[in-house]
PDB file of N, CA and C in Angstrom:
ATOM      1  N   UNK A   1     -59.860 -31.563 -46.605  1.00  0.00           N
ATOM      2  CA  UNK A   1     -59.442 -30.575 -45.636  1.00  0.00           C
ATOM      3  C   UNK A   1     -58.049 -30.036 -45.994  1.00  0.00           C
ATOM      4  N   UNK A   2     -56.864 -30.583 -45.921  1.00  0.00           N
ATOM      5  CA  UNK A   2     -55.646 -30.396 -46.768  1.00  0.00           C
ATOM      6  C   UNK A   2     -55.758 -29.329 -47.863  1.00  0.00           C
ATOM      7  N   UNK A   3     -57.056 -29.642 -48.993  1.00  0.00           N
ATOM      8  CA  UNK A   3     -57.071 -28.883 -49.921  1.00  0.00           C
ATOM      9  C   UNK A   3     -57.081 -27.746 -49.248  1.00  0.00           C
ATOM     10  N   UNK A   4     -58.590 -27.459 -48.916  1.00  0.00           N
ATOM     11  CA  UNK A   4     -58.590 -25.852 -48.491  1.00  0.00           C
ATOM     12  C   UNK A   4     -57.706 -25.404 -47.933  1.00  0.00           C
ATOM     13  N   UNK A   5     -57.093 -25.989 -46.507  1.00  0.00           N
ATOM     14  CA  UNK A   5     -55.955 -25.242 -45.828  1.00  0.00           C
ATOM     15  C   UNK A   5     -54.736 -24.638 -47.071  1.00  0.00           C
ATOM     16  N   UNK A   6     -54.499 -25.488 -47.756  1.00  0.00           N
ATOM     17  CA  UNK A   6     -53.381 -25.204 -48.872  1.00  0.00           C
ATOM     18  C   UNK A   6     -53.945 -23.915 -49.864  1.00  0.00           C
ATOM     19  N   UNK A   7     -54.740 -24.150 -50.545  1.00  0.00           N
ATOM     20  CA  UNK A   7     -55.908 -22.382 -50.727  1.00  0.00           C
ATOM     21  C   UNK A   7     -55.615 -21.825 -49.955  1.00  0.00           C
ATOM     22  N   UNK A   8     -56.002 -21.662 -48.753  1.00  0.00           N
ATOM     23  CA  UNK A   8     -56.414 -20.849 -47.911  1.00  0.00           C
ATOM     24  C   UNK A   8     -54.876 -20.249 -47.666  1.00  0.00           C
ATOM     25  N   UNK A   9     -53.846 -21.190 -47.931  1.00  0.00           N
ATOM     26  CA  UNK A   9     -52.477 -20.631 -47.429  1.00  0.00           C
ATOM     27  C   UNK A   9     -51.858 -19.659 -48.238  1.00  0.00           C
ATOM     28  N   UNK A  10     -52.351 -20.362 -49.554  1.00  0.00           N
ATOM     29  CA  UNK A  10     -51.642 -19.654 -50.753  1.00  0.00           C
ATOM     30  C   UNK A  10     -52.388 -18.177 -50.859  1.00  0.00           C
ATOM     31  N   UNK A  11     -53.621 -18.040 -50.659  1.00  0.00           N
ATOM     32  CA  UNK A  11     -54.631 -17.048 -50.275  1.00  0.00           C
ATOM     33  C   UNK A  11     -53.706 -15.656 -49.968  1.00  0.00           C
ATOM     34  N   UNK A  12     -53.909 -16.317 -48.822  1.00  0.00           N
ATOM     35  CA  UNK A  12     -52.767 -14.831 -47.434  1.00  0.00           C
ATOM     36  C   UNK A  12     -51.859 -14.910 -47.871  1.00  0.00           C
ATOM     37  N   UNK A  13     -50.503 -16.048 -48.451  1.00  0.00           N
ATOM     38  CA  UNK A  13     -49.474 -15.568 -48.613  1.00  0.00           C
ATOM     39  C   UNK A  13     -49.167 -14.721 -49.795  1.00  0.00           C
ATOM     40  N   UNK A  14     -50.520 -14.701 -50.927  1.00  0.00           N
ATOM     41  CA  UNK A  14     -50.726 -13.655 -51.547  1.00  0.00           C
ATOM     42  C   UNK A  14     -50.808 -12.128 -51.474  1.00  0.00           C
ATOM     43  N   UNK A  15     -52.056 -12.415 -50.257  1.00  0.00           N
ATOM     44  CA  UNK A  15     -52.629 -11.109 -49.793  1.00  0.00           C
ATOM     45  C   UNK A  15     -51.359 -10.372 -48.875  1.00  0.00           C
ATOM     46  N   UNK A  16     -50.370 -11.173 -48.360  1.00  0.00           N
ATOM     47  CA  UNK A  16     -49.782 -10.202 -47.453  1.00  0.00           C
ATOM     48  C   UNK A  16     -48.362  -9.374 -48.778  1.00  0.00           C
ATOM     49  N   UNK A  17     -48.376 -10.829 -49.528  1.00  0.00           N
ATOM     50  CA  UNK A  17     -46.900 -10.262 -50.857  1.00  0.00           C
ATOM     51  C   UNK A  17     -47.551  -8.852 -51.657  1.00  0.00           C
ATOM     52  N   UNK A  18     -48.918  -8.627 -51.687  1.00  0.00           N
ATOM     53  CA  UNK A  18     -49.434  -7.730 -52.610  1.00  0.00           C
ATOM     54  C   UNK A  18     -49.565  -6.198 -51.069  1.00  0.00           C
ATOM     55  N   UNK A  19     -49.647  -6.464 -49.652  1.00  0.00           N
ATOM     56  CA  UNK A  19     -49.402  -5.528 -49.127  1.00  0.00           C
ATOM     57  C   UNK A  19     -48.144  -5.022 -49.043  1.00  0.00           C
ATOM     58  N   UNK A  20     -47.345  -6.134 -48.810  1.00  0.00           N
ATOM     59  CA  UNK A  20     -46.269  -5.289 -49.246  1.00  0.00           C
ATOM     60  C   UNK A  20     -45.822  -4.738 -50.291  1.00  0.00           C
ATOM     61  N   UNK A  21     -46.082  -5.009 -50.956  1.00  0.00           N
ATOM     62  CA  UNK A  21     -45.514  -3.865 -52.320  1.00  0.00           C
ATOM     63  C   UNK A  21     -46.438  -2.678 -52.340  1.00  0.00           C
ATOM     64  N   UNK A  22     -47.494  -2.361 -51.983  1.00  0.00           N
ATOM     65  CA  UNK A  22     -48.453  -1.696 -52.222  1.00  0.00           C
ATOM     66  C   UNK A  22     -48.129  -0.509 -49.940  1.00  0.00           C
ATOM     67  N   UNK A  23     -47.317  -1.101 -49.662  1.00  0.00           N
ATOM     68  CA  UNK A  23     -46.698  -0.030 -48.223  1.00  0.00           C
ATOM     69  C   UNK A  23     -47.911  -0.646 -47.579  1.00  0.00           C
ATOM     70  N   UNK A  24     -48.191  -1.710 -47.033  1.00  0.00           N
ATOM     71  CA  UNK A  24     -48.443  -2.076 -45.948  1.00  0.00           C
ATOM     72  C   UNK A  24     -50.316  -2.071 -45.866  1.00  0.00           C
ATOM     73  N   UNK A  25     -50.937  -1.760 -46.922  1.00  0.00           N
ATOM     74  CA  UNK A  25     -52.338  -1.853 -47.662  1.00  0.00           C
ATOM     75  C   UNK A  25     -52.747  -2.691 -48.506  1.00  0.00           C
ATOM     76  N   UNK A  26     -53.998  -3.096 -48.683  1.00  0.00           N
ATOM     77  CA  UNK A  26     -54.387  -3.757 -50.104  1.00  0.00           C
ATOM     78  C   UNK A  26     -54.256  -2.708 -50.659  1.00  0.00           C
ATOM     79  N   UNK A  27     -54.594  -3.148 -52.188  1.00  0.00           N
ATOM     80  CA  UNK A  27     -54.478  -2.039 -53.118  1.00  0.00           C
ATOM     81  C   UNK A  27     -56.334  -1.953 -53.159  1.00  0.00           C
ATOM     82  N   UNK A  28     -56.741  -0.517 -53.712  1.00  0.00           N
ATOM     83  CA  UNK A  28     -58.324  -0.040 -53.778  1.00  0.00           C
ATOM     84  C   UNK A  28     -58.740  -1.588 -54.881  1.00  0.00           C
ATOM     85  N   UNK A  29     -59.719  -2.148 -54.812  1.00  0.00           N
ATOM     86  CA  UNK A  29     -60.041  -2.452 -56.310  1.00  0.00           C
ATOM     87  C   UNK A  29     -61.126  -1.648 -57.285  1.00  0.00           C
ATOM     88  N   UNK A  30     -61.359  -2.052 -58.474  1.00  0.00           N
ATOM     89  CA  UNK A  30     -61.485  -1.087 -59.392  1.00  0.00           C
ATOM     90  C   UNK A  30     -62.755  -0.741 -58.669  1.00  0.00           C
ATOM     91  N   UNK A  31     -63.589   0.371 -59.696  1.00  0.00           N
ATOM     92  CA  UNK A  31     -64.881   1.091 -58.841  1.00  0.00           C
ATOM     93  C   UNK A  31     -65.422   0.763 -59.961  1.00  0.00           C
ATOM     94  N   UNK A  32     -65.771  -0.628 -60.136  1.00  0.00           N
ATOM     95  CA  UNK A  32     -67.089  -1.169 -61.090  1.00  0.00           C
ATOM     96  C   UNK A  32     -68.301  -0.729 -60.709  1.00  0.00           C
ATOM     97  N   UNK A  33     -69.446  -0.194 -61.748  1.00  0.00           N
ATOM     98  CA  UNK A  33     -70.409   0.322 -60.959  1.00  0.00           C
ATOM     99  C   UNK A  33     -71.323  -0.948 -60.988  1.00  0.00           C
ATOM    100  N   UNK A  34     -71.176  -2.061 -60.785  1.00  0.00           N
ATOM    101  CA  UNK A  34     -72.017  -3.432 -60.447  1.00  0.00           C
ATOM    102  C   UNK A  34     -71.419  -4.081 -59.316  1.00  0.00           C
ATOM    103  N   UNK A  35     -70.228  -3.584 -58.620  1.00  0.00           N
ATOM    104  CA  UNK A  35     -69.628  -3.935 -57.398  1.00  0.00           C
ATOM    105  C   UNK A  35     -70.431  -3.362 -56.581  1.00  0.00           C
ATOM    106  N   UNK A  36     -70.792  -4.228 -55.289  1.00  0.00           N
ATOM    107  CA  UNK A  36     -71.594  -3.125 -54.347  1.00  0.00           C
ATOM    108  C   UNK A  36     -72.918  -2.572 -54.647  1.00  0.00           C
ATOM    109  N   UNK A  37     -73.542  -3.105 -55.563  1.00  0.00           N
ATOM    110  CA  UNK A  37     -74.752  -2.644 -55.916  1.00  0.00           C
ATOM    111  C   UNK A  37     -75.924  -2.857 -54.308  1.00  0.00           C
ATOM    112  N   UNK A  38     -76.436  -1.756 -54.227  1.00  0.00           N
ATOM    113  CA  UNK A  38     -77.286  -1.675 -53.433  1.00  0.00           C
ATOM    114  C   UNK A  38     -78.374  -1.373 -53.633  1.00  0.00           C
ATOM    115  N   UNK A  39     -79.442  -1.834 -54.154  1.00  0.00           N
ATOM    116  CA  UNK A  39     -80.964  -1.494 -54.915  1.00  0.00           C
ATOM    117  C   UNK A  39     -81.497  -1.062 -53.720  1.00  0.00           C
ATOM    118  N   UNK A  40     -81.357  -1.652 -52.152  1.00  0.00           N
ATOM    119  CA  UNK A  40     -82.048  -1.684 -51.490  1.00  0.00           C
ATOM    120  C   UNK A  40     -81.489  -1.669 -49.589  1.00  0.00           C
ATOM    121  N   UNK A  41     -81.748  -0.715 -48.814  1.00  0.00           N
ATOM    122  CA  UNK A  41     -81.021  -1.173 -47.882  1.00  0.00           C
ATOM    123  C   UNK A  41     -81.225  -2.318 -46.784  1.00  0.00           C
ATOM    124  N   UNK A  42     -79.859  -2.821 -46.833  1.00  0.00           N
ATOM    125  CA  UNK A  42     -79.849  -4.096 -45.174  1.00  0.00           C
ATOM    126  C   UNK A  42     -80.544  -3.535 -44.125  1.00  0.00           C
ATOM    127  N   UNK A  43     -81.749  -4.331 -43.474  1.00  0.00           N
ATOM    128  CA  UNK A  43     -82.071  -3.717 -42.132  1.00  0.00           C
ATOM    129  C   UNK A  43     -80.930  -4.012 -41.151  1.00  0.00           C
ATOM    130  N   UNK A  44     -79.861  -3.847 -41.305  1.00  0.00           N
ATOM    131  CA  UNK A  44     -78.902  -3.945 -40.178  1.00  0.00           C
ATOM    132  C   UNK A  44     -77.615  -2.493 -40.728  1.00  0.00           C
ATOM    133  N   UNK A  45     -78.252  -2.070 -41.819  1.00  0.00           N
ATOM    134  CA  UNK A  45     -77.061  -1.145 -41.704  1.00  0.00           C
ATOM    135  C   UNK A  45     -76.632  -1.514 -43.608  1.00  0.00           C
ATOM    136  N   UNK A  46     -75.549  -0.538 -43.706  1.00  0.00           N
ATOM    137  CA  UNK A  46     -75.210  -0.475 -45.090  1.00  0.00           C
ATOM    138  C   UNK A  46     -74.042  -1.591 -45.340  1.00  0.00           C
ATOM    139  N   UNK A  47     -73.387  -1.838 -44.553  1.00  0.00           N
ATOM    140  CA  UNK A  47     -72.185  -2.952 -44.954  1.00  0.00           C
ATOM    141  C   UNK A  47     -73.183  -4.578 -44.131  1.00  0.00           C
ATOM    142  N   UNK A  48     -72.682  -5.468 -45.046  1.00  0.00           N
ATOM    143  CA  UNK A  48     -72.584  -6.767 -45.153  1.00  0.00           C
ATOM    144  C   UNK A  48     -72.908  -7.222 -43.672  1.00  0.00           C
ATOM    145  N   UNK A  49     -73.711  -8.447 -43.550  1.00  0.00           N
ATOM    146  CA  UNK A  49     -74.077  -8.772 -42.336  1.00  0.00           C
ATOM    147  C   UNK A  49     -72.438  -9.517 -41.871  1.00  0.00           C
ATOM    148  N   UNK A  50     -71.723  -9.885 -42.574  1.00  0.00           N
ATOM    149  CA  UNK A  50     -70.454 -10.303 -42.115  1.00  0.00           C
ATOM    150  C   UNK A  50     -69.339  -9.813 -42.641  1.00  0.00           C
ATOM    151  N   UNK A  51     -69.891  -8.613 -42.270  1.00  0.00           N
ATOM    152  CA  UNK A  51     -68.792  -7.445 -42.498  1.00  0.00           C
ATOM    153  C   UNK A  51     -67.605  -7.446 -41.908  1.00  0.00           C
ATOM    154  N   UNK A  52     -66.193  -7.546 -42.767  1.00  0.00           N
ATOM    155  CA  UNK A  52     -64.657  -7.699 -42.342  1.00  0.00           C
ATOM    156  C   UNK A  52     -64.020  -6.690 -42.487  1.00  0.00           C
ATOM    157  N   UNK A  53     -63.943  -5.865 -41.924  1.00  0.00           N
ATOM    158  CA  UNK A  53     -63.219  -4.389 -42.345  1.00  0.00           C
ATOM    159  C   UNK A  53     -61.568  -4.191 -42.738  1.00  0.00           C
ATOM    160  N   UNK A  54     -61.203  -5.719 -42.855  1.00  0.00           N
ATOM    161  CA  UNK A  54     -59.509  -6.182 -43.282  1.00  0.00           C
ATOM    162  C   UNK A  54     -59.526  -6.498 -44.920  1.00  0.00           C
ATOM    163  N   UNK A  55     -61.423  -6.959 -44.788  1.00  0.00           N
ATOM    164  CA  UNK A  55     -61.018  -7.575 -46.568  1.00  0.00           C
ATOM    165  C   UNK A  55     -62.049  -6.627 -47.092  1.00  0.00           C
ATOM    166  N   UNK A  56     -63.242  -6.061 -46.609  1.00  0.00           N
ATOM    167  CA  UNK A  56     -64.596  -5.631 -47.146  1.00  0.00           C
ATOM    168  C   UNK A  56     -64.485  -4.688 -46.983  1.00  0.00           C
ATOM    169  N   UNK A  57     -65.159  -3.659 -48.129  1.00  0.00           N
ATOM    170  CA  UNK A  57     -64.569  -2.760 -48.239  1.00  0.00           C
ATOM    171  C   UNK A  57     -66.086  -1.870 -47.600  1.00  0.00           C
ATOM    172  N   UNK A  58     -65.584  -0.858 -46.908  1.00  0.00           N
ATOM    173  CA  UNK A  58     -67.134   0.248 -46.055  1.00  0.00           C
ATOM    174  C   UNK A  58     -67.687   0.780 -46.796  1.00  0.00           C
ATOM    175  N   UNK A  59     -68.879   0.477 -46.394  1.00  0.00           N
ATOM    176  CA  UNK A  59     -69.634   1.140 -47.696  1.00  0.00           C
ATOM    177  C   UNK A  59     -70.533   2.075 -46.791  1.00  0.00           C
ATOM    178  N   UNK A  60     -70.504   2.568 -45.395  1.00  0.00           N
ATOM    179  CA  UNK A  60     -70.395   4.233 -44.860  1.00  0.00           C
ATOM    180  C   UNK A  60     -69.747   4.982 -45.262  1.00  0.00           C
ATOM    181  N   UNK A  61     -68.340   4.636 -45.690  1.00  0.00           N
ATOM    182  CA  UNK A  61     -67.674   5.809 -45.924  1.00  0.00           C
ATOM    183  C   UNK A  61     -67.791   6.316 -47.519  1.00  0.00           C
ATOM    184  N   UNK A  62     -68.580   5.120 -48.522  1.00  0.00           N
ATOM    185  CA  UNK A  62     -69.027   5.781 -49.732  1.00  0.00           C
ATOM    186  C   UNK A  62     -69.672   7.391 -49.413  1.00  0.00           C
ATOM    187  N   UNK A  63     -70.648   7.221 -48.568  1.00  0.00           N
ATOM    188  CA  UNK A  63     -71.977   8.687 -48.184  1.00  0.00           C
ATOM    189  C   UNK A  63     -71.094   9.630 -48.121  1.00  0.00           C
TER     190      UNK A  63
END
């Protein structure tokens, strides 16, 4: 348990050092065309059944 929390810390205190430099955003990541592959659609919709709109990126607003 220790472990992960310590991951998990170093994690965010990443994610927030890279918003700040970047004005208060993640930065885009690259537009691999094997990221996001969608052969087929979710019967619940186009983004992720545990869709995080802080880390995951919308994939409505691709259309």
């Amino acid at each position: 348990m220790a472990w992960v929390y310590n991951v998990e810390h170093e994690h965010h205190a990443h994610e927030e050092h890279e918003k700040e430099l970047h004005g208060g955003k993640l930065p885009e990541p690259p537009a691999y065309e094997y990221l996001n592959r969608r052969v087929k659609p979710f019967p619940w919709g186009n983004n992720s059944l545990f869709f995080k709109a802080e880390v995951n990126k919308d994939m409505n607003q691709e259309e």
